[in-house]
Every structure is written in C-alpha cells, then in structure tokens.
C-alpha atoms as a PDB file:
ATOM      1  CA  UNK A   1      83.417  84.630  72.398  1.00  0.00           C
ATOM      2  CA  UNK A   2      86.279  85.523  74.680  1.00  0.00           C
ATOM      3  CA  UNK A   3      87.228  85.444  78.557  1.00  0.00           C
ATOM      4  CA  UNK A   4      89.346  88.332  80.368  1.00  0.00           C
ATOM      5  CA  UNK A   5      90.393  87.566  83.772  1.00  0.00           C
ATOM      6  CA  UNK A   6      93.025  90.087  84.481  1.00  0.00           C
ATOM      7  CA  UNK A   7      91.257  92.250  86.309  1.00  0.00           C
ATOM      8  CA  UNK A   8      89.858  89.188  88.592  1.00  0.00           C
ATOM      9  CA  UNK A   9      90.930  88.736  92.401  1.00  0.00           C
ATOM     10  CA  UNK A  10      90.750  84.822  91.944  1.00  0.00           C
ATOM     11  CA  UNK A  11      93.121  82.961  94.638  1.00  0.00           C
ATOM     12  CA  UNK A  12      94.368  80.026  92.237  1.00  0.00           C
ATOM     13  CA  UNK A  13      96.421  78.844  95.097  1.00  0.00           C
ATOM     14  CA  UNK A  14      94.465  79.189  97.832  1.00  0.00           C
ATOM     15  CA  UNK A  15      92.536  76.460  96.668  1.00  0.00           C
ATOM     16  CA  UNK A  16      94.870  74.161  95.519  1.00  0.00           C
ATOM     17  CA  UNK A  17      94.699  71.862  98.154  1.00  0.00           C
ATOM     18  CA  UNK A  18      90.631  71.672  96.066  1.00  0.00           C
ATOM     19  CA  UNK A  19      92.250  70.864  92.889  1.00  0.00           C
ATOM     20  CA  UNK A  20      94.605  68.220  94.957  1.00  0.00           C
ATOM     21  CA  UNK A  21      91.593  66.282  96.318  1.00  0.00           C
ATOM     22  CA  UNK A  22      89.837  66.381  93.140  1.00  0.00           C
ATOM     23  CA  UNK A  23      92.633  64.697  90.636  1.00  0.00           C
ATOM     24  CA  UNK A  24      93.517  62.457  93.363  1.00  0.00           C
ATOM     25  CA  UNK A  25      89.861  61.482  94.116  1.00  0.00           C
ATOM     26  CA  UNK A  26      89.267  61.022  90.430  1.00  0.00           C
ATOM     27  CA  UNK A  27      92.253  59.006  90.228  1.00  0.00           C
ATOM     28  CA  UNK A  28      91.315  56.387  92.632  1.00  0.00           C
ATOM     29  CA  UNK A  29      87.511  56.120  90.837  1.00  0.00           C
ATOM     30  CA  UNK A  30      89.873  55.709  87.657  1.00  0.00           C
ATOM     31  CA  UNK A  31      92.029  52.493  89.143  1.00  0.00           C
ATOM     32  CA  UNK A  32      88.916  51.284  90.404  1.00  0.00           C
ATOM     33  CA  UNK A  33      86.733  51.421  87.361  1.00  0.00           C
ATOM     34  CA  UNK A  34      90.049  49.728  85.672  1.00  0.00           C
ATOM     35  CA  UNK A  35      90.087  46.937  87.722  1.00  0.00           C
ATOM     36  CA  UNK A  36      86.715  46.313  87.745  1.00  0.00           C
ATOM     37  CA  UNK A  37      85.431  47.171  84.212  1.00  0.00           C
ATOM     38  CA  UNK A  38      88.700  47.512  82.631  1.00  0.00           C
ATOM     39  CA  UNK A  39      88.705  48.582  78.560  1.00  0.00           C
ATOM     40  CA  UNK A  40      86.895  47.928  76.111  1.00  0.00           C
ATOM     41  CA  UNK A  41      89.481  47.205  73.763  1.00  0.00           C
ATOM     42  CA  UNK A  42      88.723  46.614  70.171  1.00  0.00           C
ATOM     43  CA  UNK A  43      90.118  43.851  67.913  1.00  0.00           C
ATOM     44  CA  UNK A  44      93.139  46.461  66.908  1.00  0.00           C
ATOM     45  CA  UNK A  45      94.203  45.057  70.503  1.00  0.00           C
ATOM     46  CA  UNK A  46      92.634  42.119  70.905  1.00  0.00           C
ATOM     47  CA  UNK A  47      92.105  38.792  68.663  1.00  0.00           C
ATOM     48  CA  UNK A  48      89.253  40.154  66.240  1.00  0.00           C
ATOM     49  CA  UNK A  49      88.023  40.153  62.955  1.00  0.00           C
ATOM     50  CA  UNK A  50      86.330  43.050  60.996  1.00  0.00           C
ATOM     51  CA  UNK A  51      84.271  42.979  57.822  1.00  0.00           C
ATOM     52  CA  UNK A  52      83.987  45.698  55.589  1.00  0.00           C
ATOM     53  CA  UNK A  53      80.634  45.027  53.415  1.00  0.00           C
ATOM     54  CA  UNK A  54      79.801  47.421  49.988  1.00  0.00           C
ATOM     55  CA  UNK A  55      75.933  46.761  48.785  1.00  0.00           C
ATOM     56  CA  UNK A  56      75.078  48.304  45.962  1.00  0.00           C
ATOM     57  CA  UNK A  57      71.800  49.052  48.037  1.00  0.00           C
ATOM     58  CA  UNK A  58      70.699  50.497  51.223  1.00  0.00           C
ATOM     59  CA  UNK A  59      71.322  48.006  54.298  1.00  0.00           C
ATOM     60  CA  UNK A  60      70.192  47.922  57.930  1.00  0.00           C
ATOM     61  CA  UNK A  61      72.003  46.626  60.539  1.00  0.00           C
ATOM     62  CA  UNK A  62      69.514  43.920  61.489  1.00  0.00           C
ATOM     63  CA  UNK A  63      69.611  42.736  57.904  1.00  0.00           C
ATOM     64  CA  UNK A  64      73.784  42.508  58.693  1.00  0.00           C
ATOM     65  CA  UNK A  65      72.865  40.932  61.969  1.00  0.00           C
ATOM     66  CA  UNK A  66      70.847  38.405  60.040  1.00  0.00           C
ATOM     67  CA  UNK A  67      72.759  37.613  57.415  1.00  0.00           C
ATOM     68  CA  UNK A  68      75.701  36.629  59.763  1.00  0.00           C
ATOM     69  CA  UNK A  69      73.450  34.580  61.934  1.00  0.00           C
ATOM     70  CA  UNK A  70      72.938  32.142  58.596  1.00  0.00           C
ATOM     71  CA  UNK A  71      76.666  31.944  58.295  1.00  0.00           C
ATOM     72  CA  UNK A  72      76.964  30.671  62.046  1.00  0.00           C
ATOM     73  CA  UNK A  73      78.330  34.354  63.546  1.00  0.00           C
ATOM     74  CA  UNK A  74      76.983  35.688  66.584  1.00  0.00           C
ATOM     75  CA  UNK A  75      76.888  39.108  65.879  1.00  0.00           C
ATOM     76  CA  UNK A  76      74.960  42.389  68.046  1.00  0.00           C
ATOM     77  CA  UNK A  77      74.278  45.647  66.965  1.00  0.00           C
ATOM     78  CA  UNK A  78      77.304  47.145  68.923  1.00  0.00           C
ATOM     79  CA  UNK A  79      79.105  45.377  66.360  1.00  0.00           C
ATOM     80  CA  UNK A  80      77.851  47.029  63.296  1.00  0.00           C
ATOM     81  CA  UNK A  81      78.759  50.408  61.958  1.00  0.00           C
ATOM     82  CA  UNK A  82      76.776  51.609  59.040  1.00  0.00           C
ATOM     83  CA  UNK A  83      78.162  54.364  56.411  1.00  0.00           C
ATOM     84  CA  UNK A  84      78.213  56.553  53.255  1.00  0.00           C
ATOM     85  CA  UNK A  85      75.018  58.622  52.096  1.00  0.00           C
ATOM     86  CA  UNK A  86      72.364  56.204  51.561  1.00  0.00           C
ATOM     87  CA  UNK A  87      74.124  53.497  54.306  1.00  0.00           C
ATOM     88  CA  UNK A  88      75.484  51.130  51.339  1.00  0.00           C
ATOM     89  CA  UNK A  89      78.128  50.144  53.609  1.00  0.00           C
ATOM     90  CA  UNK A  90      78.790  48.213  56.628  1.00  0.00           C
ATOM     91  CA  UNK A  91      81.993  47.298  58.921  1.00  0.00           C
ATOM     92  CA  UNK A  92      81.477  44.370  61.396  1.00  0.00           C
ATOM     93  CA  UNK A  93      83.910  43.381  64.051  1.00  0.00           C
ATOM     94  CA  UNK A  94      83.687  40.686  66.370  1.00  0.00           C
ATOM     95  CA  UNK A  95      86.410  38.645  68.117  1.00  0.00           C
ATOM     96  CA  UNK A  96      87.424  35.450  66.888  1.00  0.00           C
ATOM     97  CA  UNK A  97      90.269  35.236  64.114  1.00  0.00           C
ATOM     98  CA  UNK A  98      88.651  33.671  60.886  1.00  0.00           C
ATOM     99  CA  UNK A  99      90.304  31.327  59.060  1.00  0.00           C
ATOM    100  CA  UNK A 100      90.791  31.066  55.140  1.00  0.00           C
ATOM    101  CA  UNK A 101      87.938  28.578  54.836  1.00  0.00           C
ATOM    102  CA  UNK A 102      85.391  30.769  56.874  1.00  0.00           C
ATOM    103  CA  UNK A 103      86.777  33.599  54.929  1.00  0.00           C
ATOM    104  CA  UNK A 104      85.846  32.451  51.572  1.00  0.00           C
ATOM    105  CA  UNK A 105      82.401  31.794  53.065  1.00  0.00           C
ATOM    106  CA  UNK A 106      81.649  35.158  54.206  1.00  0.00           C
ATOM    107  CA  UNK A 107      82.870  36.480  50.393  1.00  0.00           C
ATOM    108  CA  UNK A 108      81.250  34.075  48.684  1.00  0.00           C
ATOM    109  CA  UNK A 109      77.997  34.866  50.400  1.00  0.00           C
ATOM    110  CA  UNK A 110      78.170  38.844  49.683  1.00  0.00           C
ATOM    111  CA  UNK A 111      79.366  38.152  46.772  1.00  0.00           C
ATOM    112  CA  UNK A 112      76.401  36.644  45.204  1.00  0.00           C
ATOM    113  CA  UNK A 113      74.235  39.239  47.538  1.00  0.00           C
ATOM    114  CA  UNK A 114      76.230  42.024  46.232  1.00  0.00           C
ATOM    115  CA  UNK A 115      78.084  41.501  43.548  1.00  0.00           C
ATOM    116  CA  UNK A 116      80.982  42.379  45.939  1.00  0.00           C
ATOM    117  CA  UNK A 117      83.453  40.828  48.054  1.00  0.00           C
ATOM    118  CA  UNK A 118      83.693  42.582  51.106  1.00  0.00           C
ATOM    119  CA  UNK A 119      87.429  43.079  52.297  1.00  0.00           C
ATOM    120  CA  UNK A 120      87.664  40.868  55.508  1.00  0.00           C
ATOM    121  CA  UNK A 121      90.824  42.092  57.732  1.00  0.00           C
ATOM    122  CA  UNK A 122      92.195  39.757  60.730  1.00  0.00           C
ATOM    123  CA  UNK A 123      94.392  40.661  63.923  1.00  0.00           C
ATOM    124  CA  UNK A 124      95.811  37.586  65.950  1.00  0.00           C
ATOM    125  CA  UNK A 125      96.417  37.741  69.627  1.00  0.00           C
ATOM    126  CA  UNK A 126     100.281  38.674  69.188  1.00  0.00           C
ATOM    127  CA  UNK A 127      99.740  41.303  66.846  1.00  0.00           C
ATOM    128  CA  UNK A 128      96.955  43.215  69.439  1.00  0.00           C
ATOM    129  CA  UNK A 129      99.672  42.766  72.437  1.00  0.00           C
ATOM    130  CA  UNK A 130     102.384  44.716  69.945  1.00  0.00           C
ATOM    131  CA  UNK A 131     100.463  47.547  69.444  1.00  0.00           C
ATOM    132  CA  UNK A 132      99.562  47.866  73.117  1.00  0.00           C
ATOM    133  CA  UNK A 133     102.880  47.599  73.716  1.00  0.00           C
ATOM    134  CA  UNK A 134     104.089  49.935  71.247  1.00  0.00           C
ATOM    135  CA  UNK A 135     101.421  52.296  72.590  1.00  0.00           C
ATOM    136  CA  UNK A 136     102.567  52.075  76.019  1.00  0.00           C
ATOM    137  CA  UNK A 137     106.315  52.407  74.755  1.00  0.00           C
ATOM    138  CA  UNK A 138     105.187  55.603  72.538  1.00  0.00           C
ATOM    139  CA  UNK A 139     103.853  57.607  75.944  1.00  0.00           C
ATOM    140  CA  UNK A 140     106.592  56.348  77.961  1.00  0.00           C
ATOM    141  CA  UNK A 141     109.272  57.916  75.495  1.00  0.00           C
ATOM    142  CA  UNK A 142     107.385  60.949  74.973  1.00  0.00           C
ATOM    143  CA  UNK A 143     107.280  61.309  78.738  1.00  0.00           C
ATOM    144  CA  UNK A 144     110.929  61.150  78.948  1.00  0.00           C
ATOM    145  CA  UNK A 145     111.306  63.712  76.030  1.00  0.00           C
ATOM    146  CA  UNK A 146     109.717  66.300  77.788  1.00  0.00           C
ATOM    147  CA  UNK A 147     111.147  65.882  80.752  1.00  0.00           C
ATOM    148  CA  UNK A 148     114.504  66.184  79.083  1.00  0.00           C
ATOM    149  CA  UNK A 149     113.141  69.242  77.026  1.00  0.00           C
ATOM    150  CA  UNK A 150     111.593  71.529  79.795  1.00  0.00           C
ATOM    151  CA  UNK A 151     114.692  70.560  82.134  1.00  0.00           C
ATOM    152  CA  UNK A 152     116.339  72.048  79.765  1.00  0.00           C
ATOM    153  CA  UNK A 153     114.540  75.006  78.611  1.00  0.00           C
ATOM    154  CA  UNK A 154     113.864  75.247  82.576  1.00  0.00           C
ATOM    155  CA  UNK A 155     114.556  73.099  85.519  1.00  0.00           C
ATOM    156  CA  UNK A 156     113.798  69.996  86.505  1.00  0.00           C
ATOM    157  CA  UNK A 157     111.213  70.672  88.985  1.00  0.00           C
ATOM    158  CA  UNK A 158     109.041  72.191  85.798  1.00  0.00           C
ATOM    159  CA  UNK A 159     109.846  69.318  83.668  1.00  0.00           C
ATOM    160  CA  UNK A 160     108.538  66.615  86.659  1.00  0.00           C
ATOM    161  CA  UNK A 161     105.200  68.546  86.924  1.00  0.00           C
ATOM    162  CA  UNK A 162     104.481  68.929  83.798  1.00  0.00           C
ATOM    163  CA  UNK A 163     105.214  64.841  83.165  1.00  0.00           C
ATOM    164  CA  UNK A 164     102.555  64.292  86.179  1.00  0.00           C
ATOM    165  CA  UNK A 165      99.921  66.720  84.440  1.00  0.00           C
ATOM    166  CA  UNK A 166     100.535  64.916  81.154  1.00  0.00           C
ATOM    167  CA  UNK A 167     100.315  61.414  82.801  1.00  0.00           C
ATOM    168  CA  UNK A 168      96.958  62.689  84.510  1.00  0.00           C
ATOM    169  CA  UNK A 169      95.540  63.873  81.265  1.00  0.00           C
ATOM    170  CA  UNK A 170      95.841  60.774  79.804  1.00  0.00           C
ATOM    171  CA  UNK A 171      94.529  58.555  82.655  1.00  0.00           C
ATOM    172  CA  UNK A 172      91.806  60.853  82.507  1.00  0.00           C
ATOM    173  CA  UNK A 173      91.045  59.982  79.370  1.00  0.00           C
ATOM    174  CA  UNK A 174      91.253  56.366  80.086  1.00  0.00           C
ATOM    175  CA  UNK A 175      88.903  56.053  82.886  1.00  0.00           C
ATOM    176  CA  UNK A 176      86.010  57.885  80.876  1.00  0.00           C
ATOM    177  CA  UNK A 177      86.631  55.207  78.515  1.00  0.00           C
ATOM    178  CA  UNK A 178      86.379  52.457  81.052  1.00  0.00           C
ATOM    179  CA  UNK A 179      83.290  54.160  82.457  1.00  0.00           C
ATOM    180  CA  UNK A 180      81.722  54.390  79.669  1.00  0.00           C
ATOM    181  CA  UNK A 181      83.222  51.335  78.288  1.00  0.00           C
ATOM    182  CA  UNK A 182      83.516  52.859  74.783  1.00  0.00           C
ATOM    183  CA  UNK A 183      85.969  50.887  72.233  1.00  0.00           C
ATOM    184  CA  UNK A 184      89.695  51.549  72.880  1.00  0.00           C
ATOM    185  CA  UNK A 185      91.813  51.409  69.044  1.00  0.00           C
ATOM    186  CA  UNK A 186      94.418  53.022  67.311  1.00  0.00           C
ATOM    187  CA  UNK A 187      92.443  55.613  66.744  1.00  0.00           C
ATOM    188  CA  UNK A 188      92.094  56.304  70.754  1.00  0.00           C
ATOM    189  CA  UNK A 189      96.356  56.085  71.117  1.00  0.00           C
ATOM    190  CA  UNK A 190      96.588  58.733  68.773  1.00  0.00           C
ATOM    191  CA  UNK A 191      94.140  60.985  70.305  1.00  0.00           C
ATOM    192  CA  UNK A 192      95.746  60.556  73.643  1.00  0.00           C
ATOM    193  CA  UNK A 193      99.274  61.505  72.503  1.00  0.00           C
ATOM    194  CA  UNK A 194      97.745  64.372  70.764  1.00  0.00           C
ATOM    195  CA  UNK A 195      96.243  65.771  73.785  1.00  0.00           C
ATOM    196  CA  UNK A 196     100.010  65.169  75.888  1.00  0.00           C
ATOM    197  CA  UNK A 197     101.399  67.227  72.882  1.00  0.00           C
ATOM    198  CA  UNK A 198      98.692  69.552  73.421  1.00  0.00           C
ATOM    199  CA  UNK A 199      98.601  69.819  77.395  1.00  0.00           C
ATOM    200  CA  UNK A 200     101.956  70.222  77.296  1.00  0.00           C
ATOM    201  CA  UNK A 201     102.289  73.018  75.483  1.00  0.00           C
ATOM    202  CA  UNK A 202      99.882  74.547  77.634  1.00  0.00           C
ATOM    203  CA  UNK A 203     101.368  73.867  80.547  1.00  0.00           C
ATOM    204  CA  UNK A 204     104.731  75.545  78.740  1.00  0.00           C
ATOM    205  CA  UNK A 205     102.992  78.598  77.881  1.00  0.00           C
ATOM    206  CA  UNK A 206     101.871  78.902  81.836  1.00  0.00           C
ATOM    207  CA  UNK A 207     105.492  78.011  83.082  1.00  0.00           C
ATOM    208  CA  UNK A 208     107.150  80.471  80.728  1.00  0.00           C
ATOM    209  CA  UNK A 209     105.018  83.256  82.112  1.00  0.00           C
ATOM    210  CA  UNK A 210     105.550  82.275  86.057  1.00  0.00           C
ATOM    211  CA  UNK A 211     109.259  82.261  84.809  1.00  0.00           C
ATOM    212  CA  UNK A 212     109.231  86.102  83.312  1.00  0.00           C
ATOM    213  CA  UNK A 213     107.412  87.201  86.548  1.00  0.00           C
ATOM    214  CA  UNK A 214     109.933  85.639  89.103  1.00  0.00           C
ATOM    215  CA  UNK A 215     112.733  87.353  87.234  1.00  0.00           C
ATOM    216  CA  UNK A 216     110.396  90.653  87.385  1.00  0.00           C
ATOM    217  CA  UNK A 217     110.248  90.138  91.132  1.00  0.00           C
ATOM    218  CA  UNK A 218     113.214  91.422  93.316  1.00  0.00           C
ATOM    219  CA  UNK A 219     113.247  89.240  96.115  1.00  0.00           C
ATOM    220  CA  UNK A 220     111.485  85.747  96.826  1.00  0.00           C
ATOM    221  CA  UNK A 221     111.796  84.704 100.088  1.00  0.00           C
ATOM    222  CA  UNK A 222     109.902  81.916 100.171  1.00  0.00           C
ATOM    223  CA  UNK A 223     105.996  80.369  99.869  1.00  0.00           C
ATOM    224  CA  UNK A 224     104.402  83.012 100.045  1.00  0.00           C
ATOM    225  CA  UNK A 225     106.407  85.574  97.508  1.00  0.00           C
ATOM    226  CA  UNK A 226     105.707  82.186  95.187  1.00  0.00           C
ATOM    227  CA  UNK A 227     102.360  81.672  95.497  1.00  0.00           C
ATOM    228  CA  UNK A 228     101.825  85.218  94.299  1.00  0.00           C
ATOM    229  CA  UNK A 229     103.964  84.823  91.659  1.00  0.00           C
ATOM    230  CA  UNK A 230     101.975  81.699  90.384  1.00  0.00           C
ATOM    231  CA  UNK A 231      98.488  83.145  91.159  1.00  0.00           C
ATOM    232  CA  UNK A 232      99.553  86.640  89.191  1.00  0.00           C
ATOM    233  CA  UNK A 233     101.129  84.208  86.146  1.00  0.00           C
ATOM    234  CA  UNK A 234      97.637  81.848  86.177  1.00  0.00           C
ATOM    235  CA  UNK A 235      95.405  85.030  86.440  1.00  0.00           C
ATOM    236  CA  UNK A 236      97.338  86.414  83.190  1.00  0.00           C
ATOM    237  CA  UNK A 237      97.422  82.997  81.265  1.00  0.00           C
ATOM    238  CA  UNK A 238      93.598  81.867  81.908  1.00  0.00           C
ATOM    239  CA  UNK A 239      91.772  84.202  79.252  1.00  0.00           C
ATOM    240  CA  UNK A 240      94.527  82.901  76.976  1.00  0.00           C
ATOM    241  CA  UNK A 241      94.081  78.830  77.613  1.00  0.00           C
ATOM    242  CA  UNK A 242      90.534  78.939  77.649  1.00  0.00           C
ATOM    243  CA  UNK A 243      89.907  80.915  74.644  1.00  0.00           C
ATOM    244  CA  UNK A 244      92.275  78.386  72.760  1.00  0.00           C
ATOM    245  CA  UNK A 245      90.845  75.396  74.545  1.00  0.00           C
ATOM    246  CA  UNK A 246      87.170  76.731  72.918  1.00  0.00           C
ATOM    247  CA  UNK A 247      88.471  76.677  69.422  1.00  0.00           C
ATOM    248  CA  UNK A 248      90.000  73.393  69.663  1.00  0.00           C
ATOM    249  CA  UNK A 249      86.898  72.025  71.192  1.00  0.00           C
ATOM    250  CA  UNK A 250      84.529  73.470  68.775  1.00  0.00           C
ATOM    251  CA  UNK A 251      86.571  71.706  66.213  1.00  0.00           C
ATOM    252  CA  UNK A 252      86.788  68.368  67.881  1.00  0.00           C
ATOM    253  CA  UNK A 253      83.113  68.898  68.784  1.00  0.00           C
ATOM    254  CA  UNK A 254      82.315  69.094  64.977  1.00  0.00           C
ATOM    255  CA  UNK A 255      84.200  65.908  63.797  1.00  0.00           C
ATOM    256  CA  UNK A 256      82.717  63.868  66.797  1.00  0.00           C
ATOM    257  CA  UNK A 257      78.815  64.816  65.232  1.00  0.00           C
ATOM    258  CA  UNK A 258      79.884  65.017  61.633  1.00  0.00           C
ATOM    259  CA  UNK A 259      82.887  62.857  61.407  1.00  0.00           C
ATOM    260  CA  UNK A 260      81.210  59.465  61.386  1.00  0.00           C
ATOM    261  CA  UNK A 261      81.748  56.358  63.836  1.00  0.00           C
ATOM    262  CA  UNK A 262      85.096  55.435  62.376  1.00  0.00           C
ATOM    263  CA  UNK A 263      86.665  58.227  64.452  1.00  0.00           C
ATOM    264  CA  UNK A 264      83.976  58.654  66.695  1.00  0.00           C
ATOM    265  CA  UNK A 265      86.296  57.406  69.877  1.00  0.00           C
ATOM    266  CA  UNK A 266      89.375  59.910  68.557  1.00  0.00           C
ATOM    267  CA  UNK A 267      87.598  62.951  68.749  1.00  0.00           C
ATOM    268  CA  UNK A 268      85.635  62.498  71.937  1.00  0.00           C
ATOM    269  CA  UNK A 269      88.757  61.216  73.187  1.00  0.00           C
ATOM    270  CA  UNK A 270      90.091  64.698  72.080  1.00  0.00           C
ATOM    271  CA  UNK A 271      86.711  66.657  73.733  1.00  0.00           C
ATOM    272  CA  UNK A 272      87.797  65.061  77.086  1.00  0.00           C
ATOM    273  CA  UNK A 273      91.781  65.386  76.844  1.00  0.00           C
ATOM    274  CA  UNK A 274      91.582  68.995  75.900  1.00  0.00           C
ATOM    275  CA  UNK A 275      89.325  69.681  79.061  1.00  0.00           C
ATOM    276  CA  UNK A 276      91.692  67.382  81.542  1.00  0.00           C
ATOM    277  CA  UNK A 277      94.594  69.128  80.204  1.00  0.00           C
ATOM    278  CA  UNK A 278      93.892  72.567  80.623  1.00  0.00           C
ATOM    279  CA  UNK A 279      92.918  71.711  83.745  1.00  0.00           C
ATOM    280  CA  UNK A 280      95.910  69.914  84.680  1.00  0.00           C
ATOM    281  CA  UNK A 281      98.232  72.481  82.898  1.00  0.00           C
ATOM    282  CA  UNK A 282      96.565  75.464  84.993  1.00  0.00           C
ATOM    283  CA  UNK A 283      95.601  74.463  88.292  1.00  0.00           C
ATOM    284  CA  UNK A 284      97.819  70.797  88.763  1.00  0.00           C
ATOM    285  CA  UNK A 285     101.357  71.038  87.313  1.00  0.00           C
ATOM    286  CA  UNK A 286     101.652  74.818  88.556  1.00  0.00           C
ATOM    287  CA  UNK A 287     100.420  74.285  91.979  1.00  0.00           C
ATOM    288  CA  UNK A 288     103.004  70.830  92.123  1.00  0.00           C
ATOM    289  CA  UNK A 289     105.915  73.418  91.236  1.00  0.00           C
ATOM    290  CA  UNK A 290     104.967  75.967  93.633  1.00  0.00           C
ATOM    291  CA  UNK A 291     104.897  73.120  96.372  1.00  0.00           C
ATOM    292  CA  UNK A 292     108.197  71.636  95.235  1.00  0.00           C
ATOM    293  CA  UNK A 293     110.203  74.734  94.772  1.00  0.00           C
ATOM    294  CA  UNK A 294     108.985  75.803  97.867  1.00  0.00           C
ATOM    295  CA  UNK A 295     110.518  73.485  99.618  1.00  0.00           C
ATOM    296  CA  UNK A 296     113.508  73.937  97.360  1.00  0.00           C
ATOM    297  CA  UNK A 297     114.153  77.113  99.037  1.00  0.00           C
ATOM    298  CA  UNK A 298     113.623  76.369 102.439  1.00  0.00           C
ATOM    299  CA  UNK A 299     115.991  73.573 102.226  1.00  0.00           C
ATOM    300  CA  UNK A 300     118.414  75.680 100.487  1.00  0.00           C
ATOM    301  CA  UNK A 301     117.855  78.860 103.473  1.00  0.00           C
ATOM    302  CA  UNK A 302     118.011  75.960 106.055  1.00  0.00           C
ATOM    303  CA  UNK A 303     121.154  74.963 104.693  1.00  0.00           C
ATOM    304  CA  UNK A 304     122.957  78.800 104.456  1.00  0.00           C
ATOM    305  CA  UNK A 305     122.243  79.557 107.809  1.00  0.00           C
ATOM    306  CA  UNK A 306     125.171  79.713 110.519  1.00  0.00           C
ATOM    307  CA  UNK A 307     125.087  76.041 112.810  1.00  0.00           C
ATOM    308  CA  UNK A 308     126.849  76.923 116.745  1.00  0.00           C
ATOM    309  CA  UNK A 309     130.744  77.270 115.526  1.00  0.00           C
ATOM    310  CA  UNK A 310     129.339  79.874 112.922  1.00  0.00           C
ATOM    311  CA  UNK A 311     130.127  77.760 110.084  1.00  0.00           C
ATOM    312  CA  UNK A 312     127.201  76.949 107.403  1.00  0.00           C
ATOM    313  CA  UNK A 313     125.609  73.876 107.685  1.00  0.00           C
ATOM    314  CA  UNK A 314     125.851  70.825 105.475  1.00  0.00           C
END
C-alpha cells in the first residue's frame, strides 16, 4: 500500500498556525501529566530488585504472587512477567534492594521448588540516578550533534528546527508514558534515541528537498515566495515519509504483539515516536524554518534599504 500526493492542492502552510496550537497544546497536557503523575520508572532507575525464576513446570502468576507472600514480599500482578512456551519462567521486580541474607532465602526456596536458583539482580538508588543521568546526558549530546551537523550541511536556522522537532518527539513519547503510566527502563532510552535518529533523518530528507527547490526558484522575496516553496517541497516529500513511516510501523507493530513483555515498552515506545516524528519532521520543524527565515529576510531587506542621507542602514 502506497500514498501519492503530488497531484494534491493541500495548503501545508496555511494551516500551520493548526499544527502550532496542537504541539503546543499537547505540550502543556505533557508538563502537566508530569507533574502530576510523573513516570513510572522501573527499578533500572529506581532502587529495585528483579527475580528471574526457571520451573521446570508451568507457573501462574498467582502461584508467584503466593509464593512471595510466604517469604514476607508484597508482590501484585503488575509485577510479574511470565515467559517461554509453556510459561516455565517468571521475572519479578519490586522496589526494595535485597540484601545477601534475603537473597539466599528467595534461592533457597526455588531451589528446593525447582531444582533451580533463580538469578536475583539488584540496582541501588545511586546506580538508577546514573543511568538517568547518563540518559539525559546521551539526548543532550545528540542534540548538540545535530545541530552542529545540519548547520553544517545547511544553516543554522535548519539545524535549530530540526533540534525542536526532535526534542518534541521525544517529549511526546514521554507524556504517553506518563499517561498511561507504563514502566520507563533502558529499554524505553533506547527507543527514544532511536526515534531522534529516525525523525531526524526525516526531517533531513524534507529540508534537503525545500533546499533544491529554493535554488530552482529565481527570486524569493519574502513570506510568501517561501511558503510556496515549503508547501511544493512537503507536497513532494509526504507520499515518501508516510510510505516509510508504514513499514517501520508494521515492523514495530509486530515485535510489540510478538516480541514478548521484555521489550514490550521499546517497541510501543517506537509505534508512538515514529508517528510524533513524522509529524514533527513534516508539518513542525518546516513550518518553524519558514517562520524564522522569514523574518531572516525581512530583517536583512530592512537593513539594505537607503535611511534619509541615502546611506544603508545599520
């Protein structure tokens, strides 16, 4: 399945002023739902536990639940992931950091259920505050790579949109999770600077062409000469970005139903970055340029023309 949309009359910019109101709109639900609900971080960045049980049997995860109420653990069904083909395993995480006594307890008990020690994994309060940190860090650098790289390859103003889009994306991302307070770990962080590698590429691929049409066009005076330039470039890049969106989602799509709940929280994290960022890369960080260089020019005409001694102004 495939979309053509040069032939279509669609006004991109007329409506950006739409597309304005809706990311900022969506932004301030975001910082709401943030400070109110905030994230449902797991024990990757938080003081936690996890327990990773093999039975040589099938196991439910009230039997789990049970077992760790007659070791003294509060433990809910949130908590409990079951795998493999016949669910003969089981990973529990709750917070608390066990120590080498309660340890030994927990193997000891499977052990003689089982005939198995499960592998019992810890994260301390200072270790979860590193990786956010190091998360954080990771998005912040990236960030300043591409601005570096597209002012480069183009000019500033490009590089400063396409840093907002990114930034968007992955708030986007972040308030679904709040929202729907799903589980925030490593695997998350990665998803989320895969989709700013991927939205930024987009937004590349739709810069490049409104690029190769300005140098097509003879004369740009100013707003308007622009905003046909970036409607024309957006008409001839949106069968492109949504075709390759679709594949990418039908992918993610599969390892979010087949992939298990281990990465469960990457791929949807993907499903919702890939939307967000062809989104942003289309119909935010192009209409942000347009604005910008728009002004660019009128401040440079305003500043060629003749003041009362017939001298240019400065």
């Amino acid at each position: 399945m495939s979309f053509n949309f040069q032939s279509s009359g669609i006004d991109f910019v007329k409506h950006r002023k739409k597309f304005f109101i809706l990311s900022g709109a969506f932004s301030l639900i975001g910082v709401i739902l943030l400070m109110t609900l905030g994230l449902n971080l797991g024990i990757d960045f938080s003081s936690g536990s996890r327990v990773d049980i093999l039975a040589t049997e099938t196991i439910s995860a009230d039997e789990i639940i049970e077992d760790f109420e007659q070791l003294g653990y509060s433990v809910t069904l949130n908590d409990v992931t079951l795998a493999g083909d016949n669910n003969e395993m089981a990973n529990v995480r709750f917070v608390g950091v066990l120590d080498q006594a309660e340890i030994a307890t927990i193997q000891s008990y499977y052990m003689e259920k089982f005939g198995s020690e499960p592998n019992i994994s810890t994260v301390d309060p200072m270790v979860g505050q590193e990786l956010a940190r190091n998360a954080l860090i990771a998005v912040l650098i990236a960030s300043v790579g591409i601005v570096i790289y597209v002012t480069i390859r183009f000019e500033f103003l490009y590089g400063l949109a396409a840093v907002i889009a990114l930034l968007h994306d992955a708030f986007f991302i972040i308030a679904i999770f709040s929202l729907l307070q799903i589980e925030v770990n490593v695997p998350f962080i990665a998803a989320v600077l895969t989709i700013v590698g991927y939205s930024i590429n987009d937004t590349i691929v739709t810069f490049d062409r409104i690029r190769e049409n300005m140098k097509l066009t003879k004369r740009i005076r100013g707003f308007e000469d622009l905003a046909n330039i970036v409607n024309m470039s957006l008409v001839q890049t949106l069968s492109r970005s949504i075709n390759t969106v679709l594949t990418v989602v039908f992918a993610a799509a599969a390892i979010f139903i087949f992939g298990g709940e281990a990465i469960r929280s990457f791929s949807l994290a993907l499903l919702i970055g890939l939307v967000a960022g062809t989104y942003s890369s289309l119909f935010l960080a192009s209409q942000l340029w347009l604005i910008w260089k728009a002004k660019q020019l009128e401040k440079k005409r305003f500043d060629s023309q003749p003041n009362s001694e017939g001298n240019p102004t400065v």
